[in-house]
PDB file of N, CA and C in Angstrom:
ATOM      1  N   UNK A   1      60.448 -28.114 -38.834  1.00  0.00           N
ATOM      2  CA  UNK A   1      59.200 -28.467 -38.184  1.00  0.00           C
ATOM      3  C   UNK A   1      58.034 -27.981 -39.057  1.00  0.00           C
ATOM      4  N   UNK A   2      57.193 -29.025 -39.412  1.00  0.00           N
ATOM      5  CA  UNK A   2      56.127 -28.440 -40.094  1.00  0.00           C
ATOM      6  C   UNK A   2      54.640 -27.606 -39.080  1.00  0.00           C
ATOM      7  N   UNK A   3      54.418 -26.723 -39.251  1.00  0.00           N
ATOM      8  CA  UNK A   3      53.077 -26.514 -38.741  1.00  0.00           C
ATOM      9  C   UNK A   3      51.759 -26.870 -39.552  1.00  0.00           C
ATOM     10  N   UNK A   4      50.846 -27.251 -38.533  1.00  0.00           N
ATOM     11  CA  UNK A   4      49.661 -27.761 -38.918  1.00  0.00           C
ATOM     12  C   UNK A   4      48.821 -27.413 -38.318  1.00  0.00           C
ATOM     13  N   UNK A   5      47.849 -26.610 -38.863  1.00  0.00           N
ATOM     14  CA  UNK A   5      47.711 -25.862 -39.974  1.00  0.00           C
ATOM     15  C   UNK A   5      48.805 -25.280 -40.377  1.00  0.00           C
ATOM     16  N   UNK A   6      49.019 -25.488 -42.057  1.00  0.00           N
ATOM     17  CA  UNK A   6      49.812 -24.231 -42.392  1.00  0.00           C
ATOM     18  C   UNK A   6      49.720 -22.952 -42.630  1.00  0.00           C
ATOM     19  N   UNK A   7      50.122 -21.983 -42.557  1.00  0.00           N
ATOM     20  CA  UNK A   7      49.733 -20.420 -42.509  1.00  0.00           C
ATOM     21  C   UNK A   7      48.912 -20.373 -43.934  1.00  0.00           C
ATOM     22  N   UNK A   8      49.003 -21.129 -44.975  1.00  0.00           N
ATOM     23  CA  UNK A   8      48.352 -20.618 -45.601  1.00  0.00           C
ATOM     24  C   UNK A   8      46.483 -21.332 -45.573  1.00  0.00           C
ATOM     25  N   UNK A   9      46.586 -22.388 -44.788  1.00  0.00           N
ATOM     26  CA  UNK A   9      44.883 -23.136 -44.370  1.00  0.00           C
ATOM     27  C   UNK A   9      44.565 -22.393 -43.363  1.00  0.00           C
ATOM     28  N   UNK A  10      45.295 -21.500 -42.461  1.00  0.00           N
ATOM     29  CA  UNK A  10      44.631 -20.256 -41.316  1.00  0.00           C
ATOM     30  C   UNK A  10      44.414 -19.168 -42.258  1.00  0.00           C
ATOM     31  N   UNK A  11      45.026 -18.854 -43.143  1.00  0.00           N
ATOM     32  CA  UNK A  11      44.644 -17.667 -43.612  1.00  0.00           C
ATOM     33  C   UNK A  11      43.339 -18.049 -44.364  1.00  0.00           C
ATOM     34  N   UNK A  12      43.138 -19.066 -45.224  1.00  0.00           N
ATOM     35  CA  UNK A  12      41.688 -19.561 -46.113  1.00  0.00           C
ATOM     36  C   UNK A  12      40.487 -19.279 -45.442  1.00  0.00           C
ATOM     37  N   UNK A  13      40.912 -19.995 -44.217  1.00  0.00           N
ATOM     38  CA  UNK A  13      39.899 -20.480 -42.719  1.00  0.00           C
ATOM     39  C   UNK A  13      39.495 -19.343 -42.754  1.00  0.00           C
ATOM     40  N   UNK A  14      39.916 -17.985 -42.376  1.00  0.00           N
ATOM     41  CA  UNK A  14      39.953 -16.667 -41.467  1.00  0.00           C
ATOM     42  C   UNK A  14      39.316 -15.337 -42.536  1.00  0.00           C
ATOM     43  N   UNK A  15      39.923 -16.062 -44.118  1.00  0.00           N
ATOM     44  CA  UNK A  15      39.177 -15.349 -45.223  1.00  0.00           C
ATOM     45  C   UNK A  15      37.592 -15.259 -45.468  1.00  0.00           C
ATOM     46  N   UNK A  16      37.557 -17.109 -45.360  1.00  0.00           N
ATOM     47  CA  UNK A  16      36.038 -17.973 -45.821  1.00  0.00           C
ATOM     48  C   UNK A  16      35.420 -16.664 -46.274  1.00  0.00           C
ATOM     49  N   UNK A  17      34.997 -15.986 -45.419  1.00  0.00           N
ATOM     50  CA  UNK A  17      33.793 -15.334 -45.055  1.00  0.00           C
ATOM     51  C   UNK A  17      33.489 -14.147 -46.113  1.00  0.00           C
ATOM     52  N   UNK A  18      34.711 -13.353 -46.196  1.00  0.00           N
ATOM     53  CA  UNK A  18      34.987 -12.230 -46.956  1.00  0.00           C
ATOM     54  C   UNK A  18      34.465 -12.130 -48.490  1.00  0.00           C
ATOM     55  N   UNK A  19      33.371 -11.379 -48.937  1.00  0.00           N
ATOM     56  CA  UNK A  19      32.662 -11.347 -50.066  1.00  0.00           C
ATOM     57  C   UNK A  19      33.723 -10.922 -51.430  1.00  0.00           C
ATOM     58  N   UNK A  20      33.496 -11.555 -53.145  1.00  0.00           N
ATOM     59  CA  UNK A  20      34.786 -11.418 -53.537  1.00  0.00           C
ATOM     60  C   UNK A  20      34.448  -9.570 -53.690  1.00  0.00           C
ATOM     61  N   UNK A  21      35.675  -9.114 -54.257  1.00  0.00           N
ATOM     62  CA  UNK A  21      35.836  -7.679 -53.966  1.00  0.00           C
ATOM     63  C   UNK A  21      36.389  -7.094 -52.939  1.00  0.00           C
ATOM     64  N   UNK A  22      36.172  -7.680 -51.561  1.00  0.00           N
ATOM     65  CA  UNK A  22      36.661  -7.004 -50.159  1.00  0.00           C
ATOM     66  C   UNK A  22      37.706  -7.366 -49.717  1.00  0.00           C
ATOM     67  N   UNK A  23      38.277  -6.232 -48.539  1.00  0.00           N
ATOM     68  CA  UNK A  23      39.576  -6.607 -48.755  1.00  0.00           C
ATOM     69  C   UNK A  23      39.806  -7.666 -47.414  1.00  0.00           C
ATOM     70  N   UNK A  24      40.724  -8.852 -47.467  1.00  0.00           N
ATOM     71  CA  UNK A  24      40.753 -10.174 -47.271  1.00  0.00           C
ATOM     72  C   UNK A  24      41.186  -9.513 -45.955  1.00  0.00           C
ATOM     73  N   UNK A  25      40.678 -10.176 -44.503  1.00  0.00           N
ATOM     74  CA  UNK A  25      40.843 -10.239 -43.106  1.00  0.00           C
ATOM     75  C   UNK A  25      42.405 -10.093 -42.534  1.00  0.00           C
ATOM     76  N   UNK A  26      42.888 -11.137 -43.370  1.00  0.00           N
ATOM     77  CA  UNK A  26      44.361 -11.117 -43.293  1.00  0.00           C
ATOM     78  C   UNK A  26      45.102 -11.429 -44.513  1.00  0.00           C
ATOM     79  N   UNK A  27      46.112 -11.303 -44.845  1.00  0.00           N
ATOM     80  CA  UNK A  27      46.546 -10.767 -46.467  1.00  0.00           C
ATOM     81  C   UNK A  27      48.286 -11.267 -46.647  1.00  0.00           C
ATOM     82  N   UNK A  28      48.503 -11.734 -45.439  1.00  0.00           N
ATOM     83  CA  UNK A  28      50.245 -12.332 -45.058  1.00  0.00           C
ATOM     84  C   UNK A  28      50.316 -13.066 -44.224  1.00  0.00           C
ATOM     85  N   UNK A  29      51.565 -13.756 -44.053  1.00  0.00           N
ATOM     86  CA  UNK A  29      51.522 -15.028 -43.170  1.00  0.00           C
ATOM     87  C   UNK A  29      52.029 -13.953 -41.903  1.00  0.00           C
ATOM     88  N   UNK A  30      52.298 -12.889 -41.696  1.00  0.00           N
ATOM     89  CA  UNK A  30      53.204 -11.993 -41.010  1.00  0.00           C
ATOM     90  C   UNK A  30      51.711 -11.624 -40.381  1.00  0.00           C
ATOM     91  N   UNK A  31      50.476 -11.061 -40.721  1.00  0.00           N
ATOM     92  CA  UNK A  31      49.182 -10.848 -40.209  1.00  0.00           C
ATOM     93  C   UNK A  31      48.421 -12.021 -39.511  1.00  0.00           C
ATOM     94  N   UNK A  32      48.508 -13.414 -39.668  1.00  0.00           N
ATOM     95  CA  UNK A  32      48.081 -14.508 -38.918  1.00  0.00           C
ATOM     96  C   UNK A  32      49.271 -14.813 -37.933  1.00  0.00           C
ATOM     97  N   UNK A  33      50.396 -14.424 -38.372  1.00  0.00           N
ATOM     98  CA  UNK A  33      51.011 -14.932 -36.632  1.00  0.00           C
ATOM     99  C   UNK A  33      50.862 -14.204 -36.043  1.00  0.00           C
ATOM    100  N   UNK A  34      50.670 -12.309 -36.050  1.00  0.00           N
ATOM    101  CA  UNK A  34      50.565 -11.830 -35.185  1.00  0.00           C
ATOM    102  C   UNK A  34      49.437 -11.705 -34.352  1.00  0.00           C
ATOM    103  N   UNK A  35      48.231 -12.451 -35.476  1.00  0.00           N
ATOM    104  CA  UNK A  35      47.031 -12.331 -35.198  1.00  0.00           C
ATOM    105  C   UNK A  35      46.683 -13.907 -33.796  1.00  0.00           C
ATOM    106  N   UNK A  36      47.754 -14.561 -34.196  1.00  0.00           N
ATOM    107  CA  UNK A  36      47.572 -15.698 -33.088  1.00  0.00           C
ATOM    108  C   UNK A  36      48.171 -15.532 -31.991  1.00  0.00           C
ATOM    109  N   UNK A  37      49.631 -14.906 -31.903  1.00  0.00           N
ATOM    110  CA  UNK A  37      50.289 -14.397 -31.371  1.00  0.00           C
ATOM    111  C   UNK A  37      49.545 -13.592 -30.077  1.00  0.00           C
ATOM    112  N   UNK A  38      48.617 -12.723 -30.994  1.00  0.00           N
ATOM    113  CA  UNK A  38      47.697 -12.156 -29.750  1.00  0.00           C
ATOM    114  C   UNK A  38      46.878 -12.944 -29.037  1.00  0.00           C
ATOM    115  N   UNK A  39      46.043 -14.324 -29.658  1.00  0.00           N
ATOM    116  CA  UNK A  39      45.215 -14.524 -28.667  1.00  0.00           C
ATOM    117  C   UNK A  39      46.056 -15.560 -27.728  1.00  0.00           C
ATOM    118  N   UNK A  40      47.534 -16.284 -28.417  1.00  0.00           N
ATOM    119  CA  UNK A  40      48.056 -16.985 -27.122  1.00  0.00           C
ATOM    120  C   UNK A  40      48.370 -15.726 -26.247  1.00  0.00           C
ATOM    121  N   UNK A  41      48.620 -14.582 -26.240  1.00  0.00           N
ATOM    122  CA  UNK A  41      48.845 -13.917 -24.906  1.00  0.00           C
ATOM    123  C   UNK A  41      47.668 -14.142 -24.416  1.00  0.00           C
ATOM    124  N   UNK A  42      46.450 -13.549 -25.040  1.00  0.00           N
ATOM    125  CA  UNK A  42      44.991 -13.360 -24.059  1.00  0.00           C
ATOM    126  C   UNK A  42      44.908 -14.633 -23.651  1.00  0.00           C
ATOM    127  N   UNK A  43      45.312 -15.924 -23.791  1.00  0.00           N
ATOM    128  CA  UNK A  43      45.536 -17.229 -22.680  1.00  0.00           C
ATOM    129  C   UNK A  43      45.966 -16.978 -21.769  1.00  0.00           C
ATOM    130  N   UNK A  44      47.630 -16.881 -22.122  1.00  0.00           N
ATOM    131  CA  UNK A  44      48.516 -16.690 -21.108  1.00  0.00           C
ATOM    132  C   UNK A  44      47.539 -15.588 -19.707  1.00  0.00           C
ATOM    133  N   UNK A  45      47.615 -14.873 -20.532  1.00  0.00           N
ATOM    134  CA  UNK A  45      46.620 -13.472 -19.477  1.00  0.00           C
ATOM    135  C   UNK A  45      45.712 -14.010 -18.707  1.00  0.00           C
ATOM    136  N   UNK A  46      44.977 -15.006 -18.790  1.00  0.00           N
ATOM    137  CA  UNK A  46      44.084 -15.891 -18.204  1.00  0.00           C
ATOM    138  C   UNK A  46      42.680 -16.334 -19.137  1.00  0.00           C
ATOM    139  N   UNK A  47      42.540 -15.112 -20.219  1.00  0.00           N
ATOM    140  CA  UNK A  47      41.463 -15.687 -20.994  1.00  0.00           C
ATOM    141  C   UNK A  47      41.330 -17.197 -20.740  1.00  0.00           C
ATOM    142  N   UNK A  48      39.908 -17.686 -21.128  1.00  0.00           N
ATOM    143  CA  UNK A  48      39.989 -19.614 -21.440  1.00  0.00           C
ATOM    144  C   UNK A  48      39.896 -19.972 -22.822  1.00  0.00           C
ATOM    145  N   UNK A  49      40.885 -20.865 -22.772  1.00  0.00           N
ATOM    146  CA  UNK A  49      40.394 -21.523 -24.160  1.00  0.00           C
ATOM    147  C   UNK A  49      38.816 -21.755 -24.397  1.00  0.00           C
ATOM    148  N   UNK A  50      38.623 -21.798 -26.019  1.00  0.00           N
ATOM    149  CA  UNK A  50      37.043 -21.915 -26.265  1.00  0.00           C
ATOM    150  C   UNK A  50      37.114 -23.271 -27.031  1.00  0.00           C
ATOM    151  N   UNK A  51      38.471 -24.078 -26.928  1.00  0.00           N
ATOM    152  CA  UNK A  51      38.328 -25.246 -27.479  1.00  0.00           C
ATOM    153  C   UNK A  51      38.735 -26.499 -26.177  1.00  0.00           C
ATOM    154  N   UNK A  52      37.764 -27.514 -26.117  1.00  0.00           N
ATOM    155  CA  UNK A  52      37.939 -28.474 -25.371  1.00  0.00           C
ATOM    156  C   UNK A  52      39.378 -29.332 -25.434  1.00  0.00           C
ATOM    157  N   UNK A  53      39.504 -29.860 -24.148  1.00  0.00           N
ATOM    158  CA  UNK A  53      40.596 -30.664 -24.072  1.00  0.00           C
ATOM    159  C   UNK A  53      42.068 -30.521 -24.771  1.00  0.00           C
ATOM    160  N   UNK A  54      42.458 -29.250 -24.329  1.00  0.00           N
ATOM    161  CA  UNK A  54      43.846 -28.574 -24.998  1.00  0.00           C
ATOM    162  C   UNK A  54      44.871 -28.197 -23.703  1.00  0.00           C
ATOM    163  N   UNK A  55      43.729 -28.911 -22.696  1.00  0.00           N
ATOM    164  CA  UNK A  55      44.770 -28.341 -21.464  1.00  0.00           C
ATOM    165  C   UNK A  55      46.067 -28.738 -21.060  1.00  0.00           C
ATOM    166  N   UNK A  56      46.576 -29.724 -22.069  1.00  0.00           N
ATOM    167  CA  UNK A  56      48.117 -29.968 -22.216  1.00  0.00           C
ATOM    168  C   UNK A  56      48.811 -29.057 -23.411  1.00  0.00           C
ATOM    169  N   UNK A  57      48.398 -28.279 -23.593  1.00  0.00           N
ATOM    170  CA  UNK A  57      48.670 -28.306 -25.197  1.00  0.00           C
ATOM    171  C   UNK A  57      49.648 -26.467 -25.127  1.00  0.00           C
ATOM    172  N   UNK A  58      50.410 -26.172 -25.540  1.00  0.00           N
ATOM    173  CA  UNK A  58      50.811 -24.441 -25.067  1.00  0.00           C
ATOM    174  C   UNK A  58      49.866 -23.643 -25.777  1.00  0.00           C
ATOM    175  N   UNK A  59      49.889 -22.570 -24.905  1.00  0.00           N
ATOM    176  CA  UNK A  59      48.964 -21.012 -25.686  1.00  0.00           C
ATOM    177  C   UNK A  59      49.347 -21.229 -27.457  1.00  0.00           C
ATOM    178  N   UNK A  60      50.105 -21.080 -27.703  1.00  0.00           N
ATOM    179  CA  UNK A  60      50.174 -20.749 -29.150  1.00  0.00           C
ATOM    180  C   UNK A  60      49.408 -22.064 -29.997  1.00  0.00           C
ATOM    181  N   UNK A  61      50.119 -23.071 -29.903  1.00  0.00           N
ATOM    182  CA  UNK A  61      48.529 -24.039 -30.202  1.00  0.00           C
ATOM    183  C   UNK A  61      47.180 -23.671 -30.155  1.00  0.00           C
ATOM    184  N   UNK A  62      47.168 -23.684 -29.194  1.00  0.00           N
ATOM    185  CA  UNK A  62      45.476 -23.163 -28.610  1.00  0.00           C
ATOM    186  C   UNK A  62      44.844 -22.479 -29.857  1.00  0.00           C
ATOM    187  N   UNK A  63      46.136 -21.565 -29.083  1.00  0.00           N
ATOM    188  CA  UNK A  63      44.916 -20.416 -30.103  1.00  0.00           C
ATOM    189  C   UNK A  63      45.607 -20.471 -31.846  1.00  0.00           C
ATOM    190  N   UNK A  64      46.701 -21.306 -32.102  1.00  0.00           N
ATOM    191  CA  UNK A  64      46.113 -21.825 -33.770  1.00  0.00           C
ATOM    192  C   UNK A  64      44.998 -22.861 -34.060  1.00  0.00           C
ATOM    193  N   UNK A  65      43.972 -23.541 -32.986  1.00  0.00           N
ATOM    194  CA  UNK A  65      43.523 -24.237 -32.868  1.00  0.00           C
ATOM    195  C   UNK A  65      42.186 -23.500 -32.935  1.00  0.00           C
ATOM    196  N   UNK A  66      41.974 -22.629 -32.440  1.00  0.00           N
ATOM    197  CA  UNK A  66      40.949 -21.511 -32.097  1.00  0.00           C
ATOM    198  C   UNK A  66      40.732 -21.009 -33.466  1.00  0.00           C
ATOM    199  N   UNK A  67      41.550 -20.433 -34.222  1.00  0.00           N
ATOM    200  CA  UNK A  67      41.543 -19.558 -35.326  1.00  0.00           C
ATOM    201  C   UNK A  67      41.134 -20.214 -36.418  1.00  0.00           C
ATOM    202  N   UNK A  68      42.132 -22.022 -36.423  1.00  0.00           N
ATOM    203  CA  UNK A  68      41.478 -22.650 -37.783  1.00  0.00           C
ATOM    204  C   UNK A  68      40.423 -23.395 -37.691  1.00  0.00           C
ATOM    205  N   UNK A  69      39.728 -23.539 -36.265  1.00  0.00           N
ATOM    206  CA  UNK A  69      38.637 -24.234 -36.095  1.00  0.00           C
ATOM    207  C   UNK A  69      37.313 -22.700 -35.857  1.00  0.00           C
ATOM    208  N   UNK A  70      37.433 -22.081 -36.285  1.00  0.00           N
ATOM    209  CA  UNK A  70      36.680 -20.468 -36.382  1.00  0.00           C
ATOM    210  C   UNK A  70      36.016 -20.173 -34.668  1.00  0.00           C
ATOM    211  N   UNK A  71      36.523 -20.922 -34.224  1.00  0.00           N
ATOM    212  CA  UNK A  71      36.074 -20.408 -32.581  1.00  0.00           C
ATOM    213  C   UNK A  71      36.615 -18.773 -31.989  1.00  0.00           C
ATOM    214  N   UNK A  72      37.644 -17.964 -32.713  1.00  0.00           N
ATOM    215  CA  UNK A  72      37.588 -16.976 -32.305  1.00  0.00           C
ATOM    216  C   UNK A  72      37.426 -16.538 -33.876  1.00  0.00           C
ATOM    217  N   UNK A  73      37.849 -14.982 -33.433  1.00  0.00           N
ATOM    218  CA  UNK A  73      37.559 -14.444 -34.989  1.00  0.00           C
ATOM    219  C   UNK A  73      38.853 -13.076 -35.074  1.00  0.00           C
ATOM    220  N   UNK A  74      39.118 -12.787 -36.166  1.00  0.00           N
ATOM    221  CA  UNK A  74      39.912 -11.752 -36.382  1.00  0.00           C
ATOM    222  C   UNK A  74      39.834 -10.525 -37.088  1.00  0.00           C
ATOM    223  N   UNK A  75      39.870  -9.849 -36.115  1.00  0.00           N
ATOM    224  CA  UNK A  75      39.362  -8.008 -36.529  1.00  0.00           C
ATOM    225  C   UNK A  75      40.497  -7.378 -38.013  1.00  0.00           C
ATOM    226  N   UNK A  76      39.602  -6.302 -38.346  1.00  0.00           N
ATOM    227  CA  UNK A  76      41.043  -5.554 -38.838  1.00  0.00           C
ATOM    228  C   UNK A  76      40.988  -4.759 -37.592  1.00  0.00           C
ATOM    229  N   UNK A  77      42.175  -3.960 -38.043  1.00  0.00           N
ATOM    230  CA  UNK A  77      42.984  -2.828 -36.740  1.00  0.00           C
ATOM    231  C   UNK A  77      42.347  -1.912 -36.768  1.00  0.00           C
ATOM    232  N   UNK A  78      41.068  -1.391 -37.503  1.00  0.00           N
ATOM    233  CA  UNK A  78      40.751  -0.449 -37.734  1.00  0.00           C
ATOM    234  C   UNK A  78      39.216  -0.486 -36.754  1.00  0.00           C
ATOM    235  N   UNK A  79      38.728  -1.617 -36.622  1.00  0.00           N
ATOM    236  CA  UNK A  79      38.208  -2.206 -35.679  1.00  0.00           C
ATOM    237  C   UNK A  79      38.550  -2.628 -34.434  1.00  0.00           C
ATOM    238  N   UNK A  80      39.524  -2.828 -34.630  1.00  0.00           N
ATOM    239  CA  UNK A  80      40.074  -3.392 -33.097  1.00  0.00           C
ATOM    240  C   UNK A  80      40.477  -2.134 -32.531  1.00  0.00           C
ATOM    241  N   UNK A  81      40.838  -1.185 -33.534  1.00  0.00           N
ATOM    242  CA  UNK A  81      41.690  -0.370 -32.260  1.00  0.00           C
ATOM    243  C   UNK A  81      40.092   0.467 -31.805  1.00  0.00           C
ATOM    244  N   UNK A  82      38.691   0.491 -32.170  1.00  0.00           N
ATOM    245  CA  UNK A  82      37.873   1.209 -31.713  1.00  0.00           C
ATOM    246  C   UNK A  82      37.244   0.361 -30.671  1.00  0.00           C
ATOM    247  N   UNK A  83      37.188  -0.810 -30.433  1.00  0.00           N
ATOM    248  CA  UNK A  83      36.455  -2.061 -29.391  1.00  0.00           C
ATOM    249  C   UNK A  83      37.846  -1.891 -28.515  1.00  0.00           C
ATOM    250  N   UNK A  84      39.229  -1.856 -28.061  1.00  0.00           N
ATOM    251  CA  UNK A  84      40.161  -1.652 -27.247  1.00  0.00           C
ATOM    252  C   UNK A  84      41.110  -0.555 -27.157  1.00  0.00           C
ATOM    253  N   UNK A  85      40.606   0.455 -27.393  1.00  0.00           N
ATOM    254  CA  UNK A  85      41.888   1.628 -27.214  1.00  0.00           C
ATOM    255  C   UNK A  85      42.707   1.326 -26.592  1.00  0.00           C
ATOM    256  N   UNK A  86      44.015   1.280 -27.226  1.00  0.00           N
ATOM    257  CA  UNK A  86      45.155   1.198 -26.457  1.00  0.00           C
ATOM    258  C   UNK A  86      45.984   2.481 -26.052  1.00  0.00           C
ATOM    259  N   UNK A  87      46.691   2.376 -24.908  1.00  0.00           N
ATOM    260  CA  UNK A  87      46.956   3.451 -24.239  1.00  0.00           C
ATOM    261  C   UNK A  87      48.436   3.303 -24.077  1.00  0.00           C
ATOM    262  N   UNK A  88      49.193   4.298 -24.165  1.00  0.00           N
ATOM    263  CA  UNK A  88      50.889   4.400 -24.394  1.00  0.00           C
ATOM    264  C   UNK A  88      50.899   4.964 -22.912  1.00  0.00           C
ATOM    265  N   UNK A  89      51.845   4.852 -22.045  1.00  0.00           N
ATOM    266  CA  UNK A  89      52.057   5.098 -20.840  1.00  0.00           C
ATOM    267  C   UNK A  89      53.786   5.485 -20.861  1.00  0.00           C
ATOM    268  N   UNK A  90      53.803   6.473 -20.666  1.00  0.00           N
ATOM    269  CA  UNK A  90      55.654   7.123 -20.646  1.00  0.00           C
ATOM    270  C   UNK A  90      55.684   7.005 -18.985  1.00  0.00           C
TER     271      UNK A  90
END
């Protein structure tokens, strides 16, 4: 099965921005799935899509749809983990 986008036109997409010298947003195809990975949960979770007429379409679409059309955006962890502390619960 081919995907479309391929991991490497999400990763370009998700780079664009990054001035040369700095270090690139995401850097592996292993960092954009997990990075999509997360926002189809925040669907699933109830988030809304921010792209029209996908309401047939599954979370993980979506949100590769989201990512290569720049409607969401992707943190490093070093950022993310200060905007959501996550909390371990034993």
């Amino acid at each position: 099965m081919m995907l479309h986008p391929s991991y490497t036109d999400l990763m370009k997409v998700v780079n664009s921005g990054v001035e040369i010298g700095e270090e690139p947003v995401v850097n592996s195809r292993y960092s954009i799935v997990l990075a999509t990975a997360k926002r189809a949960r925040q669907i699933i979770g109830g988030d809304q899509p921010v792209i029209e007429n996908m309401s047939n379409q599954k979370p993980l679409s979506i949100a590769v749809e989201e990512v290569y059309n720049s409607k969401v955006t992707i943190v490093g962890e070093e950022e993310d983990i200060e905007e959501e502390p996550e909390t371990i619960e034993e």
